[in-house]
Protein backbone atom coordinates (compact mmCIF):
# COMPACT_ATOMS: atom_id res chain seq x y z
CA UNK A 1 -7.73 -21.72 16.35
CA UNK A 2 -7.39 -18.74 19.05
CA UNK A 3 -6.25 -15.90 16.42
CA UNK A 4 -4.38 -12.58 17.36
CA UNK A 5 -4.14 -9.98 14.28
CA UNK A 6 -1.11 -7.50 14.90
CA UNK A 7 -1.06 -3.82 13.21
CA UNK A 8 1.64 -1.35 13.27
CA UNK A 9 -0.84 1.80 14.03
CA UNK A 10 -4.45 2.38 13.82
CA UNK A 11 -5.35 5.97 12.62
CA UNK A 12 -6.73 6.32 9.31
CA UNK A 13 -8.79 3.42 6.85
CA UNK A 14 -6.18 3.36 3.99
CA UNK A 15 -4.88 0.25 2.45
CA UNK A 16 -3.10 -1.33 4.98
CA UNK A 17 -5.98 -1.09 7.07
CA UNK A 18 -8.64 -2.62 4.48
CA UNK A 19 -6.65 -5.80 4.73
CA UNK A 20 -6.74 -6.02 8.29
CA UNK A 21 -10.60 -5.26 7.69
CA UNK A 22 -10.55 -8.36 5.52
CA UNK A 23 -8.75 -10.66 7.76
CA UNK A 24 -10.71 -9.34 10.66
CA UNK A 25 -14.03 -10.72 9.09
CA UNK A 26 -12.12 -14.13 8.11
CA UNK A 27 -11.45 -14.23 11.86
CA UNK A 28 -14.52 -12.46 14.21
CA UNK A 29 -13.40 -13.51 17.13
CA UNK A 30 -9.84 -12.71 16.50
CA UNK A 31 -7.73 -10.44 19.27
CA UNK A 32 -6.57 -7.28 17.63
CA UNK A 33 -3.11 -5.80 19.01
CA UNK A 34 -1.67 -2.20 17.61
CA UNK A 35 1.09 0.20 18.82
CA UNK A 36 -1.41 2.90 18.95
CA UNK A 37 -5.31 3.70 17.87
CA UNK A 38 -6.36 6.81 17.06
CA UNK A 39 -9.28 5.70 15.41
CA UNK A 40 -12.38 8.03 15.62
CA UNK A 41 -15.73 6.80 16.90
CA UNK A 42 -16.94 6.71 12.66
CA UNK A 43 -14.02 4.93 11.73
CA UNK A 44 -13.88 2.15 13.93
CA UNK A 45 -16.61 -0.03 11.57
CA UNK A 46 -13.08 -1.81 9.50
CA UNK A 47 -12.35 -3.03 12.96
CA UNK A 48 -16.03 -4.05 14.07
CA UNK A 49 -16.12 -2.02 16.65
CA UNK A 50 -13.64 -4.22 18.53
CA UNK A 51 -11.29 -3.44 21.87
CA UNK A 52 -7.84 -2.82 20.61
CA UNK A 53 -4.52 -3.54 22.69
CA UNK A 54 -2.02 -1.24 22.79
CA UNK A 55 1.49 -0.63 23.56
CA UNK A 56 2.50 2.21 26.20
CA UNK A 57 3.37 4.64 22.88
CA UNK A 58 -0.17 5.13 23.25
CA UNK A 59 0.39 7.11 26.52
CA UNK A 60 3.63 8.84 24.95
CA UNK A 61 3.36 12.53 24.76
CA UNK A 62 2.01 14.08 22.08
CA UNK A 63 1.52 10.86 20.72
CA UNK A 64 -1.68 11.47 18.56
CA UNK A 65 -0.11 13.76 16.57
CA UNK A 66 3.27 12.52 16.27
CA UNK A 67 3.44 9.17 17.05
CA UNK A 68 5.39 8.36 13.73
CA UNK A 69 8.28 9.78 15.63
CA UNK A 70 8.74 6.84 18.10
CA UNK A 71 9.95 4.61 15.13
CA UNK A 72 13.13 4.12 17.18
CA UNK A 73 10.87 2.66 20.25
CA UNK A 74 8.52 0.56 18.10
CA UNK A 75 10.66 -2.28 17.63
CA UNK A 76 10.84 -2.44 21.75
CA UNK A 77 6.85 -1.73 21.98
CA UNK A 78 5.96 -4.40 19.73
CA UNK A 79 7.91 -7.10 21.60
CA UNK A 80 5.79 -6.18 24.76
CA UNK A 81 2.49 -7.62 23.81
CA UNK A 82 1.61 -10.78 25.36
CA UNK A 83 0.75 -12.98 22.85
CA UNK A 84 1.14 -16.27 24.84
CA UNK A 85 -2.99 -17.26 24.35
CA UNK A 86 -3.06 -17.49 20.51
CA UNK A 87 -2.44 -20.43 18.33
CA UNK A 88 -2.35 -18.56 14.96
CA UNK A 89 -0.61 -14.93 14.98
CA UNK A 90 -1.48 -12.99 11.94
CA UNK A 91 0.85 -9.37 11.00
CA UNK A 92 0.09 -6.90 8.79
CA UNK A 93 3.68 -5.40 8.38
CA UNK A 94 4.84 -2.31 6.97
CA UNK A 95 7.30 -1.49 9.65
CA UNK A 96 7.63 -3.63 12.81
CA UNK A 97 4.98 -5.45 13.59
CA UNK A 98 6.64 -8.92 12.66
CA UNK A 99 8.62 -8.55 15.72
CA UNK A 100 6.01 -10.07 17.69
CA UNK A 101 7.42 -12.44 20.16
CA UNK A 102 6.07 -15.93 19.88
CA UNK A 103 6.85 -19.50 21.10
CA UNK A 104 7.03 -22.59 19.56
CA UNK A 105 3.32 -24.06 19.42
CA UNK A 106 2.41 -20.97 17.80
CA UNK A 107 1.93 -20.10 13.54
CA UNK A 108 3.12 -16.60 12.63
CA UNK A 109 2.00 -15.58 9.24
CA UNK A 110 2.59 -12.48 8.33
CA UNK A 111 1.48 -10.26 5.51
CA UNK A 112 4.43 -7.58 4.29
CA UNK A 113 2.84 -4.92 2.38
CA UNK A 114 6.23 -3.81 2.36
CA UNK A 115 9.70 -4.23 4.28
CA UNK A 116 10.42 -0.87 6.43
CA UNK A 117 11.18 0.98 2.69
CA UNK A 118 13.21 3.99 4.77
CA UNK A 119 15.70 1.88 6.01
CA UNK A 120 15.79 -0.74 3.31
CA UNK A 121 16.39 0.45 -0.53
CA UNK A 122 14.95 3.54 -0.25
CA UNK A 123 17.01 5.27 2.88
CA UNK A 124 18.91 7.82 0.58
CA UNK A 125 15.64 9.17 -1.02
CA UNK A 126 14.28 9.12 2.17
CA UNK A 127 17.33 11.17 3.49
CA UNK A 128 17.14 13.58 0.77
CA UNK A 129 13.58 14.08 0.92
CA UNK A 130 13.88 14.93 5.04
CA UNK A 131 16.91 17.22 4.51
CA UNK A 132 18.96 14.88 6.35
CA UNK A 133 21.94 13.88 4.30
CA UNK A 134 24.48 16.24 6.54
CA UNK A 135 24.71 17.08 9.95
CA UNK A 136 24.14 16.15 13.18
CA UNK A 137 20.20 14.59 12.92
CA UNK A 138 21.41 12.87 10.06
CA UNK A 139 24.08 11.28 11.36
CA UNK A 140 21.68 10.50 14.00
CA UNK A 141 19.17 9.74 11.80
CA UNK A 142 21.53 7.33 10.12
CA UNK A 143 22.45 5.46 12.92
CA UNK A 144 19.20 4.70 14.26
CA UNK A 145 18.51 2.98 10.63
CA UNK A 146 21.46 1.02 10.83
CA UNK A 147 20.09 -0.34 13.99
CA UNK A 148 16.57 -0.70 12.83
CA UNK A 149 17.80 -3.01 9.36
CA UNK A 150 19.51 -5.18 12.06
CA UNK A 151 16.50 -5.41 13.94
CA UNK A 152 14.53 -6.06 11.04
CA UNK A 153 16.97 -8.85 9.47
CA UNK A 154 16.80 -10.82 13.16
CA UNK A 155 13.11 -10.43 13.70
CA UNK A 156 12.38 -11.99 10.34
CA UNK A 157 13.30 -15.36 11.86
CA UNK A 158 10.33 -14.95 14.19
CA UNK A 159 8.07 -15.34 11.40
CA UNK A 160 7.28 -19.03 9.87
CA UNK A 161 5.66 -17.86 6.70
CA UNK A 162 5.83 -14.47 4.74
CA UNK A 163 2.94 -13.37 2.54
CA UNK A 164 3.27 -10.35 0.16
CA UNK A 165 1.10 -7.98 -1.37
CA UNK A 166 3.40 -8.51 -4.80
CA UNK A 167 5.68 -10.13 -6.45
CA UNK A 168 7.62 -7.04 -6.13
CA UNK A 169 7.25 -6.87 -2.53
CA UNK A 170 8.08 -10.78 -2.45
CA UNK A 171 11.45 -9.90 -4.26
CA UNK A 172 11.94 -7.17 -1.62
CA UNK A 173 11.48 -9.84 1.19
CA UNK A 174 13.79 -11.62 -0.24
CA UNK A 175 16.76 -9.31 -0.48
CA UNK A 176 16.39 -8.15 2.71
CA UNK A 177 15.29 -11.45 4.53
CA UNK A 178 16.55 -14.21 2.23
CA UNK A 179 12.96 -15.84 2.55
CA UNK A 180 10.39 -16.88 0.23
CA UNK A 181 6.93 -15.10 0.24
CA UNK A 182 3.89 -16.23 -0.92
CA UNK A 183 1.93 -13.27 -3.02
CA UNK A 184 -1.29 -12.67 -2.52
CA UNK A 185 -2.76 -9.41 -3.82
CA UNK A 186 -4.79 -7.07 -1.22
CA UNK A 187 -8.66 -6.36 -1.89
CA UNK A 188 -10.15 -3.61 -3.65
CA UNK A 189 -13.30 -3.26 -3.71
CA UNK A 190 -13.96 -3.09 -7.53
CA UNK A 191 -17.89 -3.47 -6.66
CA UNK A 192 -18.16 0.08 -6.55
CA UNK A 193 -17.19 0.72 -10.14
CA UNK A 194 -19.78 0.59 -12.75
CA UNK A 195 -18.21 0.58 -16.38
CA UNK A 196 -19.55 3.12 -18.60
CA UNK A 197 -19.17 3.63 -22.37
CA UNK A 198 -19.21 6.85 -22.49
CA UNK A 199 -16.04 8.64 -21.47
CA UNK A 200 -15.29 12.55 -21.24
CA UNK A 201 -12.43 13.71 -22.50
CA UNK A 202 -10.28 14.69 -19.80
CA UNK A 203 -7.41 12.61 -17.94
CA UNK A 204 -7.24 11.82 -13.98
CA UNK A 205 -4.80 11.03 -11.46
CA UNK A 206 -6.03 10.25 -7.66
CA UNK A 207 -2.94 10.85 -4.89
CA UNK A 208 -1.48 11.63 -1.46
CA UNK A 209 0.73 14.84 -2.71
CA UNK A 210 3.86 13.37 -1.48
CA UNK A 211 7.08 13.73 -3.32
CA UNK A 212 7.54 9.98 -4.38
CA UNK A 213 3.89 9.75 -5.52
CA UNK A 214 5.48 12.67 -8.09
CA UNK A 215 2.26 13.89 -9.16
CA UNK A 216 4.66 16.85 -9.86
CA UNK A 217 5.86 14.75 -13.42
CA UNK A 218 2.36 14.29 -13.84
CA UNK A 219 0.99 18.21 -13.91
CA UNK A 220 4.43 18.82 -15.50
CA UNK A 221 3.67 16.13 -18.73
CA UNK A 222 0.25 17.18 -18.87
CA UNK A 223 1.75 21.45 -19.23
CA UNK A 224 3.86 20.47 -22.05
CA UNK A 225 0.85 18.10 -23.41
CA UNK A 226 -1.66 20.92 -23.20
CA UNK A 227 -4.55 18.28 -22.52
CA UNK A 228 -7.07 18.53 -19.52
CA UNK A 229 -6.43 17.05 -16.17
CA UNK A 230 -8.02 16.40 -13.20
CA UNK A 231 -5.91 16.16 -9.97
CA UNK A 232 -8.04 14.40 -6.66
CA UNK A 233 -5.51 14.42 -3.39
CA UNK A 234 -4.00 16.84 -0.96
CA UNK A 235 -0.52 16.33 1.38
CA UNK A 236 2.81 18.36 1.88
CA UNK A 237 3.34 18.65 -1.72
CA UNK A 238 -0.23 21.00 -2.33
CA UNK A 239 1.20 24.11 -2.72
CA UNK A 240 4.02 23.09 -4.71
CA UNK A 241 1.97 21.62 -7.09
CA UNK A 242 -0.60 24.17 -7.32
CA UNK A 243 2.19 26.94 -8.37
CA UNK A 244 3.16 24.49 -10.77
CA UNK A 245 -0.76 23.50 -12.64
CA UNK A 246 -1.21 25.29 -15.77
CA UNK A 247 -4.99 26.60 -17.40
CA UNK A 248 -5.46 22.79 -18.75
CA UNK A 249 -5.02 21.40 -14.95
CA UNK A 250 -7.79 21.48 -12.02
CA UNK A 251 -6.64 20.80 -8.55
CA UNK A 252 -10.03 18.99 -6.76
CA UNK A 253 -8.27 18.25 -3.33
CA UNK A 254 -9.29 15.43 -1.19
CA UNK A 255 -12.65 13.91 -2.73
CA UNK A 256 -15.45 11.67 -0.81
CA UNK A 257 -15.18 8.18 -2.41
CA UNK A 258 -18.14 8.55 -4.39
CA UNK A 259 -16.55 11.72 -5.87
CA UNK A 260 -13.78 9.92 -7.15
CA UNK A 261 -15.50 6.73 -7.96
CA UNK A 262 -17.42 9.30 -10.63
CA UNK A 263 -14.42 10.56 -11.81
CA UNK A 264 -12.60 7.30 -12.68
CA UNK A 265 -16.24 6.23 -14.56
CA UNK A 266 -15.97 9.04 -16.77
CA UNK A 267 -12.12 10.07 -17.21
CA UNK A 268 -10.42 8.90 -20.96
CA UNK A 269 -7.48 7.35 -18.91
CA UNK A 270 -5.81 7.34 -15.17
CA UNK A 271 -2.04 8.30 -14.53
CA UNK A 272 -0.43 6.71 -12.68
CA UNK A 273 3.80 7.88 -12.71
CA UNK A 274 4.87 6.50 -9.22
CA UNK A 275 6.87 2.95 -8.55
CA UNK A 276 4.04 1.75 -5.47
CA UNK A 277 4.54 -1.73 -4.20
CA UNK A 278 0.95 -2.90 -5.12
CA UNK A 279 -1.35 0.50 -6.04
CA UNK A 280 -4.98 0.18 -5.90
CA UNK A 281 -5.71 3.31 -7.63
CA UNK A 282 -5.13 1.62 -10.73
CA UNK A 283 -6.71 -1.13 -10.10
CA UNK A 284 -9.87 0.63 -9.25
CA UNK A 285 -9.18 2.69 -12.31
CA UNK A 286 -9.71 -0.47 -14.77
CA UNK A 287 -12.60 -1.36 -12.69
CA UNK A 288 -14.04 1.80 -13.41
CA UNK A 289 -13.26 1.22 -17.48
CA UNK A 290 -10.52 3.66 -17.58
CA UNK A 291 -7.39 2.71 -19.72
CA UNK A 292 -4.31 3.41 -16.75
CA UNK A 293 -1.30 5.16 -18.33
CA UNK A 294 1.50 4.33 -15.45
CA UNK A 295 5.59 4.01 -14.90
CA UNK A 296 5.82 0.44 -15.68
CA UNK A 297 7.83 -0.65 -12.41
CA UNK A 298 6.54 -2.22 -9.10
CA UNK A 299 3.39 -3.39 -8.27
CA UNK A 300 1.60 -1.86 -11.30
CA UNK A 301 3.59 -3.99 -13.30
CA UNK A 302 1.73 -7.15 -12.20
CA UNK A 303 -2.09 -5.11 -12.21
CA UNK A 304 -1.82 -3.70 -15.93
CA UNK A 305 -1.50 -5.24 -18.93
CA UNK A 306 0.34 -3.46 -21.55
CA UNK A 307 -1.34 -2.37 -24.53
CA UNK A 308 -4.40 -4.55 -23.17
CA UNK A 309 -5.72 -2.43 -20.53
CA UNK A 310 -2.97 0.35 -19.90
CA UNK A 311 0.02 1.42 -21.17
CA UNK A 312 3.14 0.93 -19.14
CA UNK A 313 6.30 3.65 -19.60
CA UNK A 314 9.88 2.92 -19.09
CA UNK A 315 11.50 5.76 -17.08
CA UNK A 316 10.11 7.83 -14.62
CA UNK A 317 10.86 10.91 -16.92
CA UNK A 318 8.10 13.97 -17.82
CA UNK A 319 9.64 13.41 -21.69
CA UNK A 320 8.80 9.58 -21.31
CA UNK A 321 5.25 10.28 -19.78
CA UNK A 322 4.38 12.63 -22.49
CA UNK A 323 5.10 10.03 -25.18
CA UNK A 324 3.04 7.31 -23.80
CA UNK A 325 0.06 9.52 -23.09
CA UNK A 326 0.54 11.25 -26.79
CA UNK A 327 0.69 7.69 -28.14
CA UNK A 328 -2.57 6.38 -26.02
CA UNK A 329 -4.36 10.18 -27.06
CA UNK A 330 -3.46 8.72 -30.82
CA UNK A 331 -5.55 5.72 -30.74
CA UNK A 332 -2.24 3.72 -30.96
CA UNK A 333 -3.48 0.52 -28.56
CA UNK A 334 -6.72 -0.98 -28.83
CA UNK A 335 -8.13 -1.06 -24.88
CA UNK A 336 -10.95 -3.37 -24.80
CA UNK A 337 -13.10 -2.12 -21.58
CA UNK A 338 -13.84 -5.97 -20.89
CA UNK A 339 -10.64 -6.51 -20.75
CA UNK A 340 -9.82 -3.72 -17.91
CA UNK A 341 -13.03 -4.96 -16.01
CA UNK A 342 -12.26 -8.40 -16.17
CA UNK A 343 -8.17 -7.76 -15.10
CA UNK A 344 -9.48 -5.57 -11.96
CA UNK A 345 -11.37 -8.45 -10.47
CA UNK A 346 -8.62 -10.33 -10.28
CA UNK A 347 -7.75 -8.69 -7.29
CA UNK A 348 -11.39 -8.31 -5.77
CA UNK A 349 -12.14 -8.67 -2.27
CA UNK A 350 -13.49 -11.95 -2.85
CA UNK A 351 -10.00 -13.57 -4.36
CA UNK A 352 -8.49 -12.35 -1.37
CA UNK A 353 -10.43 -13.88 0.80
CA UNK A 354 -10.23 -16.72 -0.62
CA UNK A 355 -6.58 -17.27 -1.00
CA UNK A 356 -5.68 -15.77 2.04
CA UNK A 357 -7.54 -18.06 4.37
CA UNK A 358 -6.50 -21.29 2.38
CA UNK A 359 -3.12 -20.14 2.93
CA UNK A 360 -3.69 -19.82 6.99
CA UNK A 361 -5.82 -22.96 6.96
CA UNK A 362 -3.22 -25.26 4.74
CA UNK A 363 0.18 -23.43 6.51
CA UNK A 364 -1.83 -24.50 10.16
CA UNK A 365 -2.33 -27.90 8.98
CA UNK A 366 1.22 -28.34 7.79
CA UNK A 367 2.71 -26.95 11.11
CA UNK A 368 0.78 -29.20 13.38
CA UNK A 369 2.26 -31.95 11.30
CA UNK A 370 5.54 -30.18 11.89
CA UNK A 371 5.96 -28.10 8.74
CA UNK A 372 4.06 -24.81 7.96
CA UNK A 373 5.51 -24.16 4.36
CA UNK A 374 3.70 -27.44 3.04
């Protein structure tokens, strides 16, 4: 098989990225196409060191910085790569990068880590959040979404078999594609966890500050709980949340993976208050032997096992937060540690590996014979 692996954007190494890492080593001598890379000389290991095509937003200006801003041209830019050479095209979707153009003697799989949430379910919050409800840009703003869903809907019939990061994603796919998805959960590297017996007695919580990561509910609960926490992350939010941390809260920033990989070993139990559509924090979190306390919606649902190895909350409240932590800080569930060790490598590097290139192998045997979804 001649195999071309399509990204939206290459500039950072987060979790998008370390599947495309994954598939790239299932597939060496794959082709690897992006809108843009802006991948530093040190980061460019995930991708072996490999050429990457790219599409002319690369040579937009001021494209580095804010290349995010040519959403409205990325549906165009992805339908300009040439992918006539391939047998087997592979996308790693979070926006566009299904669009792909392809012919019939060619397999598309591609692997949604989530439909294009701003212009899908979560447009309004997205609106707030931007200050765009009112006025001209949002009007604008609004359009150009409209457009982009329609785009979206019609470009899903270019793909021949969807994957998802989730069954929550795969229910996403569905109401926005009518299509079934096959879930496959994304690697984390739980290797770099060692369990430990001995915990300290402080909590932890590891995020982008962003407002729907709402690590603001998190330093608010732990205020009104009084109980130490330890915040690891930076983003837009950092000042906000800073005014907000009381004497019981420290504020780390950004952390070297190491750092945090410490932190997780010794912590009595990870937060985890925000509705992701996988989340590998807390996955790495059970790894590590820490009980995860988390809003009991999305991905995390399908990662943590109530009263087993976490405790899940209802409503994404500071009042209903507070009770499930007060309740965990009470001894109320029994957490086996082997449990939480044994539920994180589940979702190892290895199972993905695994099941992801039986899927491509069994869906490219099936299409030869004229039907990829046997």
């Amino acid at each position: 098989m001649r195999v071309a692996v399509v990204h939206e954007w290459l500039a950072s190494h987060a979790g998008s990225e370390k599947v495309v890492e994954q598939i790239l080593q299932l597939y060496p001598d794959a082709d690897l196409f992006s809108l843009v890379d802006f991948l530093s000389a040190e980061q460019r290991h995930f991708i072996g060191h490999r050429a990457v095509q790219t599409s002319f937003i690369q040579r937009l200006p001021w494209a580095k910085r804010v290349f995010r801003q040519y959403l409205p041209l990325m549906p165009l830019a992805v339908e300009q790569f040439n992918l006539a050479a391939y047998d087997v095209i592979i996308s790693s979707n979070h926006a566009v990068a299904k669009g792909v153009l392809t012919g019939p003697h060619q397999l598309h799989i591609s692997y949604v880590h989530t439909p294009i949430r701003y212009a899908w379910d979560l447009q309004h919050q997205y609106l707030q959040q931007a200050g765009l409800e009112r006025g001209p840009k949002g009007a604008l703003t609004r359009l150009i979404l409209h457009y982009l869903r329609l785009w979206d809907t019609t470009s899903a019939n270019r793909v021949d078999r969807f994957v998802a990061n989730s069954q929550f994603v795969a229910k996403r796919i569905w109401r926005a594609y009518r299509r079934p998805a096959t879930v496959i959960y994304p690697p984390v590297d739980v290797s770099r966890f060692e369990w430990q017996q001995t915990r300290d007695d402080f909590y932890l919580t590891v995020s982008r500050f962003v407002p729907y990561k709402r690590v603001d509910l998190t330093v608010a609960a732990f205020n009104q709980l009084g109980l130490p926490l330890v915040v690891i992350g930076d983003g837009s939010d950092w000042q906000r949340i800073k005014t907000m941390a009381g004497p019981t809260i420290r504020l780390l920033g950004k952390q070297p993976d190491e750092v945090v990989a410490d932190y997780m070993q010794r912590c009595k139990g990870f937060i985890f208050p925000a509705e992701e559509d996988f989340g590998i924090t807390p996955v790495e979190a059970q790894a590590a032997g820490a009980p995860v306390i988390a809003l009991g919606r999305g991905g995390v649902a399908e990662t943590v096992i109530h009263g087993k190895t976490g405790v899940l909350f209802s409503e994404q409240t500071v009042d209903s937060l507070v009770q499930a932590v007060k309740s965990f800080d009470m001894g109320m569930y029994e957490l086996n540690r082997g449990n939480l060790r044994r539920q994180a490598e589940k979702f190892s590097i290895e199972c993905f590996r695994t099941q992801f290139h039986e899927c491509v192998e069994q869906t490219y045997t099936g299409f030869l014979r004229g039907n990829p979804l046997e």
